[in-house]
C-alpha atoms as a PDB file:
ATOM      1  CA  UNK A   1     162.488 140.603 152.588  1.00  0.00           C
ATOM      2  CA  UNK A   2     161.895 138.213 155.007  1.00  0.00           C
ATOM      3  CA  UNK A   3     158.440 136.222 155.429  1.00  0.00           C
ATOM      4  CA  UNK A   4     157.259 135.083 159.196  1.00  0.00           C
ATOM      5  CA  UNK A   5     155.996 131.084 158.647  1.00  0.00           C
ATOM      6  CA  UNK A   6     152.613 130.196 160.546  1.00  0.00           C
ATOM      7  CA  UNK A   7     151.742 126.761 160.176  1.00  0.00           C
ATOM      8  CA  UNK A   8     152.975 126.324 156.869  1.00  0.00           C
ATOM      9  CA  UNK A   9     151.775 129.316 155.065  1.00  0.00           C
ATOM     10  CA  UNK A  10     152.953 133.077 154.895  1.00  0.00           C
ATOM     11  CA  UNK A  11     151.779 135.636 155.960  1.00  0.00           C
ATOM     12  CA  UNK A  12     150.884 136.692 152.094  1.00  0.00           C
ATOM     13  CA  UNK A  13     148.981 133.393 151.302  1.00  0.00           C
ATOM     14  CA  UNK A  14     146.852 133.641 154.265  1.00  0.00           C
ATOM     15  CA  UNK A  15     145.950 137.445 153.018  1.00  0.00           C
ATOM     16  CA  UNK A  16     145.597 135.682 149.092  1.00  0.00           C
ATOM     17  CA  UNK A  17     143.207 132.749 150.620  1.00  0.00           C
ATOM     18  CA  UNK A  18     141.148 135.160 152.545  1.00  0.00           C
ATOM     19  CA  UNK A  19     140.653 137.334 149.353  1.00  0.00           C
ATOM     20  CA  UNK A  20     139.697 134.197 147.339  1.00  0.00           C
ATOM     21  CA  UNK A  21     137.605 133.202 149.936  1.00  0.00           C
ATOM     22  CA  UNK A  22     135.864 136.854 150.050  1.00  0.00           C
ATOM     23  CA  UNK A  23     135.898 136.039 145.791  1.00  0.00           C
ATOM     24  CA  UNK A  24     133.889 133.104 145.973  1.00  0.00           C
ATOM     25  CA  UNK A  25     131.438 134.048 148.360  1.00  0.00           C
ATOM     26  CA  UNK A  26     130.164 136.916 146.318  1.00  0.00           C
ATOM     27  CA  UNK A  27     130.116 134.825 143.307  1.00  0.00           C
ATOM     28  CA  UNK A  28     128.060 132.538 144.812  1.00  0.00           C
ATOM     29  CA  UNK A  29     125.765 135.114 145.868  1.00  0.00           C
ATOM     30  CA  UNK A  30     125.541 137.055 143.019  1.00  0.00           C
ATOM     31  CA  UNK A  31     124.719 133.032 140.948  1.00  0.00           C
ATOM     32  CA  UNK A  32     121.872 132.757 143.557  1.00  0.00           C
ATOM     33  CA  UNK A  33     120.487 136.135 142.979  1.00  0.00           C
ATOM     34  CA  UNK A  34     120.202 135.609 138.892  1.00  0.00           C
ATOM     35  CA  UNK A  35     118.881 132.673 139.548  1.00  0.00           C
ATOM     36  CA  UNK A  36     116.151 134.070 141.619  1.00  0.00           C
ATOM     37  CA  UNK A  37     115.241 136.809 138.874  1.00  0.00           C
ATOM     38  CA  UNK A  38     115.099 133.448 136.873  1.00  0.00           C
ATOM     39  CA  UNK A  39     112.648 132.144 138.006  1.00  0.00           C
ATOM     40  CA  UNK A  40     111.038 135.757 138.785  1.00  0.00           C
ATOM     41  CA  UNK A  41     110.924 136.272 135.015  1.00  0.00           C
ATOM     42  CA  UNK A  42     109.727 132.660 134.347  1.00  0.00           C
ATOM     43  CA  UNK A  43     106.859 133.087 136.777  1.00  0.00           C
ATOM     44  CA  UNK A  44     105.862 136.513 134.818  1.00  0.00           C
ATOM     45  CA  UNK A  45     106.162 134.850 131.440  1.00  0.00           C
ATOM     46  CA  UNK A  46     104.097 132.178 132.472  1.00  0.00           C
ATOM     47  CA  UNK A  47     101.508 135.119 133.917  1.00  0.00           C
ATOM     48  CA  UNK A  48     101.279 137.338 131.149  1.00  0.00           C
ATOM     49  CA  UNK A  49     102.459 135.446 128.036  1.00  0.00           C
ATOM     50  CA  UNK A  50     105.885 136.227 126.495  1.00  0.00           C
ATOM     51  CA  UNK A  51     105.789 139.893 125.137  1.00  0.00           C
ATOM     52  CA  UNK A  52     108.271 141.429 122.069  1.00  0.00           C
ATOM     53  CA  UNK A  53     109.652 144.382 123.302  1.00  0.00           C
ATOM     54  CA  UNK A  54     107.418 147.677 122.923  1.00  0.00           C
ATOM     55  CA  UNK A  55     103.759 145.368 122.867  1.00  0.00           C
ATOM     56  CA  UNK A  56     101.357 145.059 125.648  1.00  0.00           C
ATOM     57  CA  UNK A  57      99.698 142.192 127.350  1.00  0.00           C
ATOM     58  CA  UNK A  58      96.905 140.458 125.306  1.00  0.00           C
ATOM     59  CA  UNK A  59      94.531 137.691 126.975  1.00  0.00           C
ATOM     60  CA  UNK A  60      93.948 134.390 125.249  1.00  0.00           C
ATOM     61  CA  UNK A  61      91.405 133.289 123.164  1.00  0.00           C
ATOM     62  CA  UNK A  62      88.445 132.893 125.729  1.00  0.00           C
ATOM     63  CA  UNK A  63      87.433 129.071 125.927  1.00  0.00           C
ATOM     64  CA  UNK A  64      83.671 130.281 125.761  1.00  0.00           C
ATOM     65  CA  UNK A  65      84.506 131.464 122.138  1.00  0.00           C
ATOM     66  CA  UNK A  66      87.050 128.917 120.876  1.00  0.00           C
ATOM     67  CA  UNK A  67      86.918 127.782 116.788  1.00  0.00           C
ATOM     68  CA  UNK A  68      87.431 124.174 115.291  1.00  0.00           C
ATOM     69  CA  UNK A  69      87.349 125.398 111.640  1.00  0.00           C
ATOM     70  CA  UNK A  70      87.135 128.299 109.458  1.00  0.00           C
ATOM     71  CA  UNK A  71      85.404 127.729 105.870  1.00  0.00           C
ATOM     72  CA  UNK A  72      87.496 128.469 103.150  1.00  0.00           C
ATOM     73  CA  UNK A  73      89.979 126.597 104.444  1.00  0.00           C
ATOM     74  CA  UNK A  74      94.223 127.625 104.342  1.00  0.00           C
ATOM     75  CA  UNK A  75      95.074 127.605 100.334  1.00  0.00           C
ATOM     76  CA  UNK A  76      91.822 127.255  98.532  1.00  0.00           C
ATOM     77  CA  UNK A  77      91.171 129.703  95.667  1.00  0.00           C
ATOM     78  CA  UNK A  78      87.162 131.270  95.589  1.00  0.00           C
ATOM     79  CA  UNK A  79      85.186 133.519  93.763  1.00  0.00           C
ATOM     80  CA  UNK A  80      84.988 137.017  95.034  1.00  0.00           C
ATOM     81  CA  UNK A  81      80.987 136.433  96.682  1.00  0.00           C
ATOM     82  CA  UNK A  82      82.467 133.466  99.163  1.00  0.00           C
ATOM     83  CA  UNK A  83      80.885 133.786 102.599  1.00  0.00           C
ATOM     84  CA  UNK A  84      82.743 132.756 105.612  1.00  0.00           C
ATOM     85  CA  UNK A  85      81.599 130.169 107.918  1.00  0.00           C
ATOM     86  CA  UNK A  86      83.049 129.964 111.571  1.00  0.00           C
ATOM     87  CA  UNK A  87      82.517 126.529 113.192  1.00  0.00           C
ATOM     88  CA  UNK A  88      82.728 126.947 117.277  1.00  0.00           C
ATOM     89  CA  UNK A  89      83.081 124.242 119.442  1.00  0.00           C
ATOM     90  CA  UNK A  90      80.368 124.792 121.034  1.00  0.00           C
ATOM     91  CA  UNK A  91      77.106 126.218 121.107  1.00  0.00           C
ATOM     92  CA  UNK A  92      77.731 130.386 121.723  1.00  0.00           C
ATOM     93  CA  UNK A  93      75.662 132.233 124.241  1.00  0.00           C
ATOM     94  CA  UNK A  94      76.927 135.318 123.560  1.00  0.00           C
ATOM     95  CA  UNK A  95      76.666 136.141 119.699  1.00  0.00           C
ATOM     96  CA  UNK A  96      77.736 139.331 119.453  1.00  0.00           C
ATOM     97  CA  UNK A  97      80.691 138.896 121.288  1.00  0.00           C
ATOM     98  CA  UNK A  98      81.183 135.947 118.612  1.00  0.00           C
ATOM     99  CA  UNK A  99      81.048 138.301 115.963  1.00  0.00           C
ATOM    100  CA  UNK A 100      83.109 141.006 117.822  1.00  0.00           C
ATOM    101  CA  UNK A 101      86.057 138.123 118.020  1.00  0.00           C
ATOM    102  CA  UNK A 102      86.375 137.459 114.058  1.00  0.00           C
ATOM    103  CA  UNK A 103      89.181 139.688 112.238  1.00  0.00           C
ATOM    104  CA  UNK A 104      89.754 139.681 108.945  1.00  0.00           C
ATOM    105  CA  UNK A 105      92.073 141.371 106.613  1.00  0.00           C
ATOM    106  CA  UNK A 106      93.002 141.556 102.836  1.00  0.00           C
ATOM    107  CA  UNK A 107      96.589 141.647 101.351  1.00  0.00           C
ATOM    108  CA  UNK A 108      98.671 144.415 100.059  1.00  0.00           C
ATOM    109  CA  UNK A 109      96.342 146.989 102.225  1.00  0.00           C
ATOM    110  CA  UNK A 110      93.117 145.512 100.520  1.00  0.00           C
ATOM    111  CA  UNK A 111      90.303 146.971 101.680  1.00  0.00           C
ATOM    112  CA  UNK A 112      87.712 144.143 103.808  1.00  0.00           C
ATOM    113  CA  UNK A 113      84.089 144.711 102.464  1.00  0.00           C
ATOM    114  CA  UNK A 114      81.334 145.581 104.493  1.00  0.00           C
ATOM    115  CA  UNK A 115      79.129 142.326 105.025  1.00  0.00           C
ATOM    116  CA  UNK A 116      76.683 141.128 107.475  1.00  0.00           C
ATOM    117  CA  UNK A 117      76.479 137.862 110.196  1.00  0.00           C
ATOM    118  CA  UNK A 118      73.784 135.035 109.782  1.00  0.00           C
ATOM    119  CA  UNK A 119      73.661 132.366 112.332  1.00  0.00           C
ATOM    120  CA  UNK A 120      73.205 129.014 110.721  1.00  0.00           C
ATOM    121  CA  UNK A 121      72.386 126.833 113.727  1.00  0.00           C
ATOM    122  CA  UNK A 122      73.772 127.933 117.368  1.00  0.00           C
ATOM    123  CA  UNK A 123      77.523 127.088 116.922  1.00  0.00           C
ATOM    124  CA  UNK A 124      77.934 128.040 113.056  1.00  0.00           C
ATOM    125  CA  UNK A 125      78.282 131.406 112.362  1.00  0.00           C
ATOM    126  CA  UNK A 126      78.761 133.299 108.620  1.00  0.00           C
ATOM    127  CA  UNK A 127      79.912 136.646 106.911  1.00  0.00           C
ATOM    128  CA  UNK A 128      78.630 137.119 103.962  1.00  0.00           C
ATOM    129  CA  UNK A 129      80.414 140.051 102.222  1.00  0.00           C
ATOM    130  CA  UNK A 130      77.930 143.133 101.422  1.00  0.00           C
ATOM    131  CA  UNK A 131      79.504 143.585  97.484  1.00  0.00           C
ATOM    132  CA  UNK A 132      82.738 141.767  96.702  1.00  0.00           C
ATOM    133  CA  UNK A 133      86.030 140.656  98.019  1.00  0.00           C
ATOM    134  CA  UNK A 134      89.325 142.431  96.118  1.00  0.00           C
ATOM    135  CA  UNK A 135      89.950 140.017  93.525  1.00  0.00           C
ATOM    136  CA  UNK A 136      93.310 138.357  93.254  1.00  0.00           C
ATOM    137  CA  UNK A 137      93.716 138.794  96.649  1.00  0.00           C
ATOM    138  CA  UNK A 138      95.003 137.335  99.808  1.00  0.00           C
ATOM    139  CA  UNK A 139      92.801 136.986 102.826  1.00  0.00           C
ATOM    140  CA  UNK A 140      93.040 136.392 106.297  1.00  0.00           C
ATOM    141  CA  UNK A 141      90.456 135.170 109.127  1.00  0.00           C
ATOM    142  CA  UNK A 142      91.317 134.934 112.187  1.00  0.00           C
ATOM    143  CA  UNK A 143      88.580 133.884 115.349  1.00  0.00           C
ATOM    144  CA  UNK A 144      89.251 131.945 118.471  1.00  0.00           C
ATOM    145  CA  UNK A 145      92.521 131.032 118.286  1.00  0.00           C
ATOM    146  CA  UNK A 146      91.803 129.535 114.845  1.00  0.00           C
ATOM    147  CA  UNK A 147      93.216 131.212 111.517  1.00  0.00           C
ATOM    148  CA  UNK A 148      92.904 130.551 107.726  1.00  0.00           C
ATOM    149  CA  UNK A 149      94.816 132.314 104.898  1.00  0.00           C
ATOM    150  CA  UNK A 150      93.007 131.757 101.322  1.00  0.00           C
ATOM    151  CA  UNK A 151      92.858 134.016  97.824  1.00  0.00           C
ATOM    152  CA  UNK A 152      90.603 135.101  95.775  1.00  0.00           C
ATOM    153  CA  UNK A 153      90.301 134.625  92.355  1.00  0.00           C
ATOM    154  CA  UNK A 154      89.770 136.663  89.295  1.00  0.00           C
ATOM    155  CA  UNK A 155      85.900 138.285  89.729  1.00  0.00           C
ATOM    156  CA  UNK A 156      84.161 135.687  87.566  1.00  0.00           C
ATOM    157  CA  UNK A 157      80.403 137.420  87.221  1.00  0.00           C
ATOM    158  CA  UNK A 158      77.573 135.043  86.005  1.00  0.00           C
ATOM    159  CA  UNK A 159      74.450 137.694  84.609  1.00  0.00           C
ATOM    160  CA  UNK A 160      70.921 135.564  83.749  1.00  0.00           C
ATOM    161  CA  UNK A 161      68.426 138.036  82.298  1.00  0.00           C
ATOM    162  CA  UNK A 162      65.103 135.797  81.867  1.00  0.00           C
ATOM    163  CA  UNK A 163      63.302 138.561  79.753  1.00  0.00           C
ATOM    164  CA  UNK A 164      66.563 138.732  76.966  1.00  0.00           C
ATOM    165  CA  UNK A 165      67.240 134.738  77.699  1.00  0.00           C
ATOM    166  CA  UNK A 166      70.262 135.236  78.075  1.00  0.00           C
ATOM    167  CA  UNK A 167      73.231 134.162  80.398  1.00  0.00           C
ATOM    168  CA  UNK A 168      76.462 136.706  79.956  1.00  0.00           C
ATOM    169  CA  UNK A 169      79.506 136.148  81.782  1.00  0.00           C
ATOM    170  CA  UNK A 170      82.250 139.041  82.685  1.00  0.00           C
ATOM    171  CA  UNK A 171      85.735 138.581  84.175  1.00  0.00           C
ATOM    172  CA  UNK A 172      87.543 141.459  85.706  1.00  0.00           C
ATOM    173  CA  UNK A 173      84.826 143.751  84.486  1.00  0.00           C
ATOM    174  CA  UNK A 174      85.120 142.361  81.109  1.00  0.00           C
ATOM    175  CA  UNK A 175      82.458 140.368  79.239  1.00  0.00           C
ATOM    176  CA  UNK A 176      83.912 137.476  77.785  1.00  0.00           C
ATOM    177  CA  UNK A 177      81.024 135.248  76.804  1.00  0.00           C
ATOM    178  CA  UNK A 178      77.157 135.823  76.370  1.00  0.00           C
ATOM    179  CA  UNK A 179      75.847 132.658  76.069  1.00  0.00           C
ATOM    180  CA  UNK A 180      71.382 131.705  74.714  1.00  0.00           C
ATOM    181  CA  UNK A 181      69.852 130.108  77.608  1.00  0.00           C
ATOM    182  CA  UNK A 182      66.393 129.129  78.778  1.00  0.00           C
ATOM    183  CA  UNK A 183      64.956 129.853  82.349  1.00  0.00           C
ATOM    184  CA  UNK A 184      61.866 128.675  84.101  1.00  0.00           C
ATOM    185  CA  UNK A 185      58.917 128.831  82.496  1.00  0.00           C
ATOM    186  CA  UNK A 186      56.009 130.826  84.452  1.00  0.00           C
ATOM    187  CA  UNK A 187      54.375 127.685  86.518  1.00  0.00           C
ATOM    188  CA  UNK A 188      58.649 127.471  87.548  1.00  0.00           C
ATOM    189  CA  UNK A 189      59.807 130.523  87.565  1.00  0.00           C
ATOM    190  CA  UNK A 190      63.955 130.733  88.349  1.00  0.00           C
ATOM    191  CA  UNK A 191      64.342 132.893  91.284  1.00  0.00           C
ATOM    192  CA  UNK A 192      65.167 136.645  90.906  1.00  0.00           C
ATOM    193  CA  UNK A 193      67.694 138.150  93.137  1.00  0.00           C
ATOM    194  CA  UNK A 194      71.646 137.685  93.715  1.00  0.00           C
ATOM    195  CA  UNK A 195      73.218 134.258  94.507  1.00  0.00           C
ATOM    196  CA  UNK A 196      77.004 132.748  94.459  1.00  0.00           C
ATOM    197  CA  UNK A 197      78.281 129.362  93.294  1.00  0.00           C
ATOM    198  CA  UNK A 198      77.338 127.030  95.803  1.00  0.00           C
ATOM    199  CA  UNK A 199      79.232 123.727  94.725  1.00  0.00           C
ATOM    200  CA  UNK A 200      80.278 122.266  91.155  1.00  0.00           C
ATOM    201  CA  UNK A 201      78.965 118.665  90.130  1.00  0.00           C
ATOM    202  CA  UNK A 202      80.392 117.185  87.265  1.00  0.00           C
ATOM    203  CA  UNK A 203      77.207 114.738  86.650  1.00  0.00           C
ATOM    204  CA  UNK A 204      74.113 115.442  89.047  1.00  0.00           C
ATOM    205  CA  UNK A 205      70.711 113.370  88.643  1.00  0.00           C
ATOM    206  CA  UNK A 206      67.508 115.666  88.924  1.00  0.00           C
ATOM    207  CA  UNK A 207      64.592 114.384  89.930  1.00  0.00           C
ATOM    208  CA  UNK A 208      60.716 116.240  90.092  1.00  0.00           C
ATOM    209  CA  UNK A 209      59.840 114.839  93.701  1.00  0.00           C
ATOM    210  CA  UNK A 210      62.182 116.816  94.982  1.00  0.00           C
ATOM    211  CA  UNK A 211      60.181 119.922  94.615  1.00  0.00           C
ATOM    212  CA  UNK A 212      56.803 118.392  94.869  1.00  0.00           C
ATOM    213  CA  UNK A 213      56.309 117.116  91.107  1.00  0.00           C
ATOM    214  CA  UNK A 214      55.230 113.282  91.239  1.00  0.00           C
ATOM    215  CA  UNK A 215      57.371 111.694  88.814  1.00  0.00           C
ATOM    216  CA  UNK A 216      53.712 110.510  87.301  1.00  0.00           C
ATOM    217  CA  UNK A 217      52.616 113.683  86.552  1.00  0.00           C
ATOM    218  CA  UNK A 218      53.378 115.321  83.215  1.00  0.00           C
ATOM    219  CA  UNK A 219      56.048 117.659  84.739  1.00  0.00           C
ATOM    220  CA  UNK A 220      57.768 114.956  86.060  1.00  0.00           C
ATOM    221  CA  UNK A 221      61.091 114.094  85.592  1.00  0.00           C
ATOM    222  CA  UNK A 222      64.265 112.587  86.878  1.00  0.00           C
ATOM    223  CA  UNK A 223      67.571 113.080  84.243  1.00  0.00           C
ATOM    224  CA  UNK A 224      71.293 113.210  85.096  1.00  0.00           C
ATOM    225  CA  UNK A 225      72.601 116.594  83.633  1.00  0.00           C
ATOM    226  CA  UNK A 226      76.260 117.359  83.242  1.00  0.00           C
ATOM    227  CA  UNK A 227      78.623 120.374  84.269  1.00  0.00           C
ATOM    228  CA  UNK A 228      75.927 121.254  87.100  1.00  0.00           C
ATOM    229  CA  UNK A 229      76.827 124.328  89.154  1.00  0.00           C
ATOM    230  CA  UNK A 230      74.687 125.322  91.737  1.00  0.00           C
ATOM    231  CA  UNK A 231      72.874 128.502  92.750  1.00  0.00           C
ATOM    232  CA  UNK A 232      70.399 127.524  95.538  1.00  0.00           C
ATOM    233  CA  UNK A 233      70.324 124.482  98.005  1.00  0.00           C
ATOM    234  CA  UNK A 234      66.209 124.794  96.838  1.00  0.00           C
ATOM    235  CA  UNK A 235      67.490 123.191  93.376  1.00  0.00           C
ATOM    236  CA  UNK A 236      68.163 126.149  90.926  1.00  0.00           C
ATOM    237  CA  UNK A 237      71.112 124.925  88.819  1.00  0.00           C
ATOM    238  CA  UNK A 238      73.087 126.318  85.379  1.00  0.00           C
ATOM    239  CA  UNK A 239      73.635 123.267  83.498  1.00  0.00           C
ATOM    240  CA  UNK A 240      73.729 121.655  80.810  1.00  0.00           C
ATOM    241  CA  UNK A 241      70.573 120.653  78.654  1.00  0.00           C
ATOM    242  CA  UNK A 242      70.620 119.690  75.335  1.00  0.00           C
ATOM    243  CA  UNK A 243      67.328 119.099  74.974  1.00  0.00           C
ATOM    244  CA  UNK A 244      66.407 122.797  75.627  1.00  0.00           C
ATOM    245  CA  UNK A 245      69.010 123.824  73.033  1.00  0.00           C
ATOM    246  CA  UNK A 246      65.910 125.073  70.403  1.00  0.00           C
ATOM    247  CA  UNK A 247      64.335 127.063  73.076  1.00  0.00           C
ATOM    248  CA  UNK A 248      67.223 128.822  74.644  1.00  0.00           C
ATOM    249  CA  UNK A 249      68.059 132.255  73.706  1.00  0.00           C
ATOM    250  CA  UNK A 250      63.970 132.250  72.760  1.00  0.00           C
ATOM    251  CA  UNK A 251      61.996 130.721  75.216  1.00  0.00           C
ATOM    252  CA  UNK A 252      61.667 129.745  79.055  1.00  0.00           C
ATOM    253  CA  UNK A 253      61.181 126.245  79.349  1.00  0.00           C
ATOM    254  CA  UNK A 254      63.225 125.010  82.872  1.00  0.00           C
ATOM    255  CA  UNK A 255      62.008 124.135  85.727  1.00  0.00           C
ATOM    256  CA  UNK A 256      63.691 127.245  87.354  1.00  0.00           C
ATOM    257  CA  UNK A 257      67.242 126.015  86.436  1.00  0.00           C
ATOM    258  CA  UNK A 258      69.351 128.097  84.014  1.00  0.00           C
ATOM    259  CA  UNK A 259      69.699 125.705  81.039  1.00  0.00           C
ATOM    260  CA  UNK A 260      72.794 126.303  78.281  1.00  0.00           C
ATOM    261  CA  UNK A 261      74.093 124.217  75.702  1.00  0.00           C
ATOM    262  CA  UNK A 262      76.648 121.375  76.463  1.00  0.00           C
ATOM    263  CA  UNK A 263      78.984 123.543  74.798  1.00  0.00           C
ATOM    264  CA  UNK A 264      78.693 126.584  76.689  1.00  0.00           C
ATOM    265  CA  UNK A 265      77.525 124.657  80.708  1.00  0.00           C
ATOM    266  CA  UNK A 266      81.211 123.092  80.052  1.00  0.00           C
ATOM    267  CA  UNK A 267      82.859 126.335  79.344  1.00  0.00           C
ATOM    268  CA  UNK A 268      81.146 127.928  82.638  1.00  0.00           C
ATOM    269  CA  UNK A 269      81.620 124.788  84.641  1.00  0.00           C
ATOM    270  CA  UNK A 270      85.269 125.311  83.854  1.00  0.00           C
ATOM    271  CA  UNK A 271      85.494 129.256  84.711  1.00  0.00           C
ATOM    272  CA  UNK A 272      83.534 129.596  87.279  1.00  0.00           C
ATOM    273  CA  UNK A 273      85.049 129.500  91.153  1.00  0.00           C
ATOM    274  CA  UNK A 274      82.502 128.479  94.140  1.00  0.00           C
ATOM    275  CA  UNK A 275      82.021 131.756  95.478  1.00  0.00           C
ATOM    276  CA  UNK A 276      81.366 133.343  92.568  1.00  0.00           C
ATOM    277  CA  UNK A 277      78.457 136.222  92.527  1.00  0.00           C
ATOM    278  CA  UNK A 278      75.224 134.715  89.942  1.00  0.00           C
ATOM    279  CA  UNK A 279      72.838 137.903  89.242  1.00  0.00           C
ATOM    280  CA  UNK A 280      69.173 136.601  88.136  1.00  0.00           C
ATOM    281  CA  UNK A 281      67.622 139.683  86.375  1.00  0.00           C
ATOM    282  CA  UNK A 282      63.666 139.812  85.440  1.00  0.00           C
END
């Protein structure tokens, strides 16, 4: 068949370029409209946060409550008593909605123990656990848009019984060691009550002023003692004291501090986790 010319094209190309044409158009159209639900879906993203599918909006951390540092820290290994301490960046007006922002969970469906909140100045906050964390444990703390992941070791239990003179240490449950000791005498008496581990000093110098005894005066003293761990920031201390060894396990003759033999403050010094619970039994 036969094709009628017009200016250099068929009748069949024009129909082919007008199709094209037609072609292009709408796929220029249909580039400009996913572009525009582009930038639609950027501008929601940027609103609302970027969601996994099936999870509702959540705001951000609010400014008023953010964190500069969790205490422990990611990694470190405590005893079972360990408080946390939240650090905020600033001083908090509203506490309780402080303590409202802090989450914590335990590992392997662990259970969190009951505990209560003590502010230590107006932007320092700690939990300090009512009985025990799980030991061997991981746990998680999460609080302003801050988060720390540490364990917890084996439950390392230091018992002092001042009447038996006695120090007796359990692990999981178990006792492993009971050790003669020698607690304050009654002008010093060592405090009654339940502690934890506050820090471990290989070598600590103790000196009488410190809690109002002149070095001058009879009861004075200032010694360096070895394998110190401590119990109170008022100065209570297990350590070692040879020089009480003939007393302990018969007498009280500290200053308040739980004295044991160099033998047995090493052994402890080396057990023992900060965080660990210290019972002080009349």
């Amino acid at each position: 068949m036969q094709q009628r010319l017009v200016a250099g094209h068929s009748q069949m190309d024009s129909l082919d370029y007008l199709c094209w044409s037609l072609f292009e158009g709408m796929e220029a159209l249909r580039r400009a409209l996913q572009y525009v639900l582009v930038l639609v879906g950027v501008g929601i993203v940027a609103m609302v946060g970027w969601l996994p599918a099936g999870q509702a909006a959540l705001p951000g951390p609010d400014p008023d409550l953010a964190v500069s540092a969790i205490s422990p820290s990611s990694g470190e290994v405590v005893g079972v008593g360990m408080p946390v301490t939240v650090t905020f960046t600033k001083p908090i007006a509203n506490r309780t909605a402080a303590e409202q922002s802090i989450t914590m969970s335990v590992g392997n469906n662990g259970k969190v123990p009951t505990g209560h909140f003590t502010w230590m100045s107006d932007d320092v906050l700690q939990f300090t656990p009512d009985s025990f964390w799980p030991a061997h444990s991981s746990i998680s703390v999460s609080a302003g848009g801050f988060k720390t992941d540490f364990d917890s070791a084996a439950a390392t239990m230091g018992v002092a019984n001042i009447s038996a003179h006695t120090f007796t240490v359990s692990i999981d449950g178990q006792v492993v060691r009971t050790m003669p000791a020698s607690m304050g005498k009654p002008k010093h008496p060592t405090p009654v009550g339940s502690f934890t581990a506050l820090e471990k000093d290989k070598s600590v110098v103790m000196d009488s002023r410190t809690i109002g005894i002149p070095l001058s005066d009879p009861e004075g003293y200032r010694l360096t003692v070895a394998d110190a761990v401590r119990v109170t920031w008022g100065g209570v201390f297990v350590h070692s004291a040879p020089w009480s060894v003939g007393s302990q396990g018969n007498a009280n003759v500290s200053h308040g501090c739980i004295n044991l033999s160099p033998d047995n403050a090493a052994w402890y010094f080396n057990t023992v986790n900060i965080g660990d619970p210290i019972i002080v039994e009349a």
